[in-house]
PDB file of N, CA and C in Angstrom:
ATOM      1  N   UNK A   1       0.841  -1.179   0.000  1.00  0.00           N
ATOM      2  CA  UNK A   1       0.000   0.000   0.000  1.00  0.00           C
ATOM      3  C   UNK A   1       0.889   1.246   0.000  1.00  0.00           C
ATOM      4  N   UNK A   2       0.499   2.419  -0.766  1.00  0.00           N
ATOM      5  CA  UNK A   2       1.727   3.288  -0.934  1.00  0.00           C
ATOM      6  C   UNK A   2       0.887   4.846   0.067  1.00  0.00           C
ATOM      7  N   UNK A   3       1.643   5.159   0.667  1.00  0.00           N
ATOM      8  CA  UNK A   3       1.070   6.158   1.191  1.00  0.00           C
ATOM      9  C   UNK A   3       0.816   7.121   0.970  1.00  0.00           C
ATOM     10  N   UNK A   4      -0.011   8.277   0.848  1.00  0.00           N
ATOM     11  CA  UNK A   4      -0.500   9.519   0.468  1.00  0.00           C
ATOM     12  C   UNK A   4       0.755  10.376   0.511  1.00  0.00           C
ATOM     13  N   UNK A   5       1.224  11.575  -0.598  1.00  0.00           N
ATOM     14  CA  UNK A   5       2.292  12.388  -0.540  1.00  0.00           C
ATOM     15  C   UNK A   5       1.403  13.604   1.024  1.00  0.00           C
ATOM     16  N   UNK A   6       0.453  13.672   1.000  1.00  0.00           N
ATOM     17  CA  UNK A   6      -0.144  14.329   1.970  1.00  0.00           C
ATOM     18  C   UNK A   6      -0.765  13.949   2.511  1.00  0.00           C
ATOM     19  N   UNK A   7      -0.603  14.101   4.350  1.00  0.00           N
ATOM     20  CA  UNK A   7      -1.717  13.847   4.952  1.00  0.00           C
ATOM     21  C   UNK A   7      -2.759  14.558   5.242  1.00  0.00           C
ATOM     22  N   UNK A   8      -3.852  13.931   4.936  1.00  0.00           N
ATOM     23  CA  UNK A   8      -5.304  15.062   5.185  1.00  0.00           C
ATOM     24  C   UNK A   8      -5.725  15.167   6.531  1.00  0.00           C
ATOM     25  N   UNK A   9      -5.422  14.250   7.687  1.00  0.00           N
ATOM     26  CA  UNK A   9      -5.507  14.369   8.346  1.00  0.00           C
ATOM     27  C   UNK A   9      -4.769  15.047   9.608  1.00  0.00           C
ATOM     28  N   UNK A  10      -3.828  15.474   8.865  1.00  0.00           N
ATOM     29  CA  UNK A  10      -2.687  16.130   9.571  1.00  0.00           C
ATOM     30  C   UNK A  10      -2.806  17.478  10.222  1.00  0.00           C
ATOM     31  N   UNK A  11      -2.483  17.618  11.113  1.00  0.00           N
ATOM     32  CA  UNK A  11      -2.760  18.664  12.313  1.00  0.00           C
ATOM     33  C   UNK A  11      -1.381  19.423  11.972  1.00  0.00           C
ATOM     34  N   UNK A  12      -1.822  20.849  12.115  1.00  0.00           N
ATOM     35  CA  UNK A  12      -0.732  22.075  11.853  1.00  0.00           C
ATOM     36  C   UNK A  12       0.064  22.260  13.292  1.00  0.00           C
ATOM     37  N   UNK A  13       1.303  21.653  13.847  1.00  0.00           N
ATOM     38  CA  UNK A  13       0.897  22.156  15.493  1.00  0.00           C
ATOM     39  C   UNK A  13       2.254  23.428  15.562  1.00  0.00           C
ATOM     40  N   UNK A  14       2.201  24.152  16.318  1.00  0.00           N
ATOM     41  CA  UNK A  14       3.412  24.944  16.473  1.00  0.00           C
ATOM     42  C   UNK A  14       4.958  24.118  17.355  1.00  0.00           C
ATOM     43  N   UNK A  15       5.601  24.579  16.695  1.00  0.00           N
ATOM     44  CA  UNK A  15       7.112  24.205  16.912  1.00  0.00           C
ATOM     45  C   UNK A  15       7.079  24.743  17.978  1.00  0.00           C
ATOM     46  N   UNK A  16       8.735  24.766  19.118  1.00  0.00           N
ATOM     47  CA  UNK A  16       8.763  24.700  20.287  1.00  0.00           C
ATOM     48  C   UNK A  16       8.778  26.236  20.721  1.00  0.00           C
ATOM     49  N   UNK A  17       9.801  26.931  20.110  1.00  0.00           N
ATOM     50  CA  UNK A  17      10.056  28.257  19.555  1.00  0.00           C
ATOM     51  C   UNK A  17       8.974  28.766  19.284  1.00  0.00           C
ATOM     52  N   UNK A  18       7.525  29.019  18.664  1.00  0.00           N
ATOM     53  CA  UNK A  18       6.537  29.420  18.711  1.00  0.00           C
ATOM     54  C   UNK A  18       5.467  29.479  19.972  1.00  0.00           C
ATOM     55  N   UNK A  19       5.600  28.113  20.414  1.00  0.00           N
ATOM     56  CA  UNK A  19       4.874  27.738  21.717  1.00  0.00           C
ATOM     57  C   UNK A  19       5.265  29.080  22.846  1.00  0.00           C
ATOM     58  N   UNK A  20       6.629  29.020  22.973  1.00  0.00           N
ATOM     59  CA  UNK A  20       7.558  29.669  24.126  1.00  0.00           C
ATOM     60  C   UNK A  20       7.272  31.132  23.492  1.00  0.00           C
ATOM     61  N   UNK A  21       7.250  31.680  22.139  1.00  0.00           N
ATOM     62  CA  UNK A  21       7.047  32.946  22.137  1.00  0.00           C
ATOM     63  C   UNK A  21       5.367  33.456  22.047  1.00  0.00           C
ATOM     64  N   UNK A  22       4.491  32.354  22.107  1.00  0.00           N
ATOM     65  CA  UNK A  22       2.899  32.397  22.431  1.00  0.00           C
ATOM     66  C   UNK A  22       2.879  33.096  23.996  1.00  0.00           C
ATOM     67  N   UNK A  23       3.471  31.950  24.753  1.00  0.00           N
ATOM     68  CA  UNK A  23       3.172  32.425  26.083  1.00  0.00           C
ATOM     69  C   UNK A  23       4.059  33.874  26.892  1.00  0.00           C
ATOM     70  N   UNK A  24       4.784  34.443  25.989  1.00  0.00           N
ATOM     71  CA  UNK A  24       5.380  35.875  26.613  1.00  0.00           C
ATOM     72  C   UNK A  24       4.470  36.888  26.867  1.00  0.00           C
ATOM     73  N   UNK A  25       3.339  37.350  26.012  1.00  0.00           N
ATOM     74  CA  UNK A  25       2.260  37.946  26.327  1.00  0.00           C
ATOM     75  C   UNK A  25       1.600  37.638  27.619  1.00  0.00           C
ATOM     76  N   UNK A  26       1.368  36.009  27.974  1.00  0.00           N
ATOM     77  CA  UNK A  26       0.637  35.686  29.034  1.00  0.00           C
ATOM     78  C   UNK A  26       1.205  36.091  30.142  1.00  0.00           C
ATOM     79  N   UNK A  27       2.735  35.595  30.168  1.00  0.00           N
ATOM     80  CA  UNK A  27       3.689  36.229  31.015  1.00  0.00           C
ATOM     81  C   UNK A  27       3.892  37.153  31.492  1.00  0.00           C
ATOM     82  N   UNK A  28       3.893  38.393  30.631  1.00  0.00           N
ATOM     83  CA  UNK A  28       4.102  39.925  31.008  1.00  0.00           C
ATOM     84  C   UNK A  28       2.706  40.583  31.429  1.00  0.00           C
ATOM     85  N   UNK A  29       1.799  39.927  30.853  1.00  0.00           N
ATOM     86  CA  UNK A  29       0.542  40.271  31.911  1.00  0.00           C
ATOM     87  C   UNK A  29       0.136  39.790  33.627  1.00  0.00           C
ATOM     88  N   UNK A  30       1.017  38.847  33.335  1.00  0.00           N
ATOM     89  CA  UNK A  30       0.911  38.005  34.814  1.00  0.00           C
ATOM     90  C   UNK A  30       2.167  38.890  35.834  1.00  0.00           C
ATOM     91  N   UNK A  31       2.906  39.041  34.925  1.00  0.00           N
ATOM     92  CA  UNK A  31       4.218  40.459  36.047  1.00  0.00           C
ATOM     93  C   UNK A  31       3.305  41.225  36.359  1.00  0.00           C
ATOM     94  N   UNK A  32       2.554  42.205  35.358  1.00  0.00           N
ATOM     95  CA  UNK A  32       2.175  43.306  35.497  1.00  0.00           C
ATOM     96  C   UNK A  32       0.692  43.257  36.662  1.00  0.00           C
ATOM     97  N   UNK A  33       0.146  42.403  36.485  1.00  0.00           N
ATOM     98  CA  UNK A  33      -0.664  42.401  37.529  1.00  0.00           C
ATOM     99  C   UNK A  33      -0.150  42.166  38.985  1.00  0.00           C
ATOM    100  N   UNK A  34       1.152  40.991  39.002  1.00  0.00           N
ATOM    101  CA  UNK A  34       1.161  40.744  40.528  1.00  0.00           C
ATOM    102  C   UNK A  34       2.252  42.040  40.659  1.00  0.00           C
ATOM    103  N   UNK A  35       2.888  42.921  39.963  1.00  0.00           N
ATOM    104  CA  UNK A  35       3.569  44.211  40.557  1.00  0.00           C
ATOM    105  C   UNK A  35       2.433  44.895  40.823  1.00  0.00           C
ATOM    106  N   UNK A  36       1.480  45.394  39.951  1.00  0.00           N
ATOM    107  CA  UNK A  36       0.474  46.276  40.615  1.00  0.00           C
ATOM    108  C   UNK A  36      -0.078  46.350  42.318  1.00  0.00           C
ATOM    109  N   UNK A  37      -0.430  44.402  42.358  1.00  0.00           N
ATOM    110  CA  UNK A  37      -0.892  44.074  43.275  1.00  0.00           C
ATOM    111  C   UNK A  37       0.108  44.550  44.576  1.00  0.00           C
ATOM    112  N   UNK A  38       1.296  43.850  44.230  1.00  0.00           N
ATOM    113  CA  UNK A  38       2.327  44.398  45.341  1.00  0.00           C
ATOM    114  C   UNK A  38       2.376  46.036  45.801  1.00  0.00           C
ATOM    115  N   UNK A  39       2.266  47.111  44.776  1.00  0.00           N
ATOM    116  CA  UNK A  39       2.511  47.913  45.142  1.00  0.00           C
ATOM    117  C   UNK A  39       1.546  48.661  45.621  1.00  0.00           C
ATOM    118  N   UNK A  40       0.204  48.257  45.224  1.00  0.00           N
ATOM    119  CA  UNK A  40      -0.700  48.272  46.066  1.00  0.00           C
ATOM    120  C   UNK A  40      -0.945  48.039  47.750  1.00  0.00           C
ATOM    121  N   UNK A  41      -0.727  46.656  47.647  1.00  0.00           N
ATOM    122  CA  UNK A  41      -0.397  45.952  49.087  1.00  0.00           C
ATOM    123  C   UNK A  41       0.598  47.321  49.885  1.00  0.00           C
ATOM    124  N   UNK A  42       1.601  47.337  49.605  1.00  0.00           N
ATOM    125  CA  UNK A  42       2.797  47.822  50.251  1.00  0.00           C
ATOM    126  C   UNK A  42       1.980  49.440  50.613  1.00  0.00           C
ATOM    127  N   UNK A  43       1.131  49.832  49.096  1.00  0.00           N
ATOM    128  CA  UNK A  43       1.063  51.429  49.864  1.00  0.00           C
ATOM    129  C   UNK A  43      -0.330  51.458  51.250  1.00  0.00           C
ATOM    130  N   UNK A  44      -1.216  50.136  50.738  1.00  0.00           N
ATOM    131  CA  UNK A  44      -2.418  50.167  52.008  1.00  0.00           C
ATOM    132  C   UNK A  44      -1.548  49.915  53.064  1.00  0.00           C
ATOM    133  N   UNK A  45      -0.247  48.740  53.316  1.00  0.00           N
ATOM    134  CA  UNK A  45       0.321  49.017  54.504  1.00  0.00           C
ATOM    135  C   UNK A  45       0.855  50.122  55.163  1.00  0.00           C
ATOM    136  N   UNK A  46       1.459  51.299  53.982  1.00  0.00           N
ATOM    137  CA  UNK A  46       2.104  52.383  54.653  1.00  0.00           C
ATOM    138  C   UNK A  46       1.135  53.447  55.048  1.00  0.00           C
ATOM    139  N   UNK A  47      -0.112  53.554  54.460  1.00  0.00           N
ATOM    140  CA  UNK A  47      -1.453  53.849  54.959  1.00  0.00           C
ATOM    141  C   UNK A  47      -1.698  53.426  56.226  1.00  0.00           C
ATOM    142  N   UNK A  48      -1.511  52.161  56.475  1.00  0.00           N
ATOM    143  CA  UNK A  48      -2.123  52.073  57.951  1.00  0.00           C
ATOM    144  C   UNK A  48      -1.195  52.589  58.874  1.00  0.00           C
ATOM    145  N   UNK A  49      -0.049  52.031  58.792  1.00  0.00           N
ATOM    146  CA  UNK A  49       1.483  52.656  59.473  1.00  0.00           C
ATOM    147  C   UNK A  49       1.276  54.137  59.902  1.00  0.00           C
ATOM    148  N   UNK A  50       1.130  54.845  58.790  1.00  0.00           N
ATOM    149  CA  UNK A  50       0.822  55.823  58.989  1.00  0.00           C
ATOM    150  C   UNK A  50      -0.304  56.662  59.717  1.00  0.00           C
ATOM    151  N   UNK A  51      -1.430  56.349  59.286  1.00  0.00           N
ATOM    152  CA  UNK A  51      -2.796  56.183  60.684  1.00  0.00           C
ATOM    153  C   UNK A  51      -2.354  55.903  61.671  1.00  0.00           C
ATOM    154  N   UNK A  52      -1.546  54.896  62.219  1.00  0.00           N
ATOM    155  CA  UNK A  52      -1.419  54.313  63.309  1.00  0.00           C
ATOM    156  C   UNK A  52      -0.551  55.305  64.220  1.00  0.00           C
ATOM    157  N   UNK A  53       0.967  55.622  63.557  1.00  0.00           N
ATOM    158  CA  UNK A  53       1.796  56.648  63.953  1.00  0.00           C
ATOM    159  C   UNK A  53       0.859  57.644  64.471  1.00  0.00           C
ATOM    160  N   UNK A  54      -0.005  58.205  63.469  1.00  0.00           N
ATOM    161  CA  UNK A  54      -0.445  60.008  63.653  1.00  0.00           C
ATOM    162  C   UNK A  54      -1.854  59.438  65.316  1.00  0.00           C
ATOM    163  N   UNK A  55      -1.659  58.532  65.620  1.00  0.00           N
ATOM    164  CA  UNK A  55      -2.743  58.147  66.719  1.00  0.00           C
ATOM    165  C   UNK A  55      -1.880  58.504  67.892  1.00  0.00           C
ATOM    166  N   UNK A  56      -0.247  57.776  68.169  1.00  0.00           N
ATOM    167  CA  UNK A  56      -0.153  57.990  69.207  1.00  0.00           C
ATOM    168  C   UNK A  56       0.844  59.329  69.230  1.00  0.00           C
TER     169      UNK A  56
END
């Protein structure tokens, strides 16, 4: 039986190098949110710090 020069059933998939430059977008959104978050965090703490100081 001689096999088809093409497969029709053949799936397009991305190489490894494509995969790895797919997920950099996901990546730099995932920095950018947990820096936000941090610097967030850090300024409600110096907020309270600060409340707290101007009490006693």
């Amino acid at each position: 039986m001689k096999w088809p020069k093409e497969d029709p059933i053949r799936v397009d998939r991305l190489n490894a190098e494509q995969q790895r430059n797919g997920t950099k977008p996901l990546w730099l959104a995932i920095a950018l949110i947990a820096t936000m978050v941090a610097i967030t965090f850090l300024l409600y703490v110096s907020i309270l710090v600060y409340g707290v100081m101007q009490r006693m």
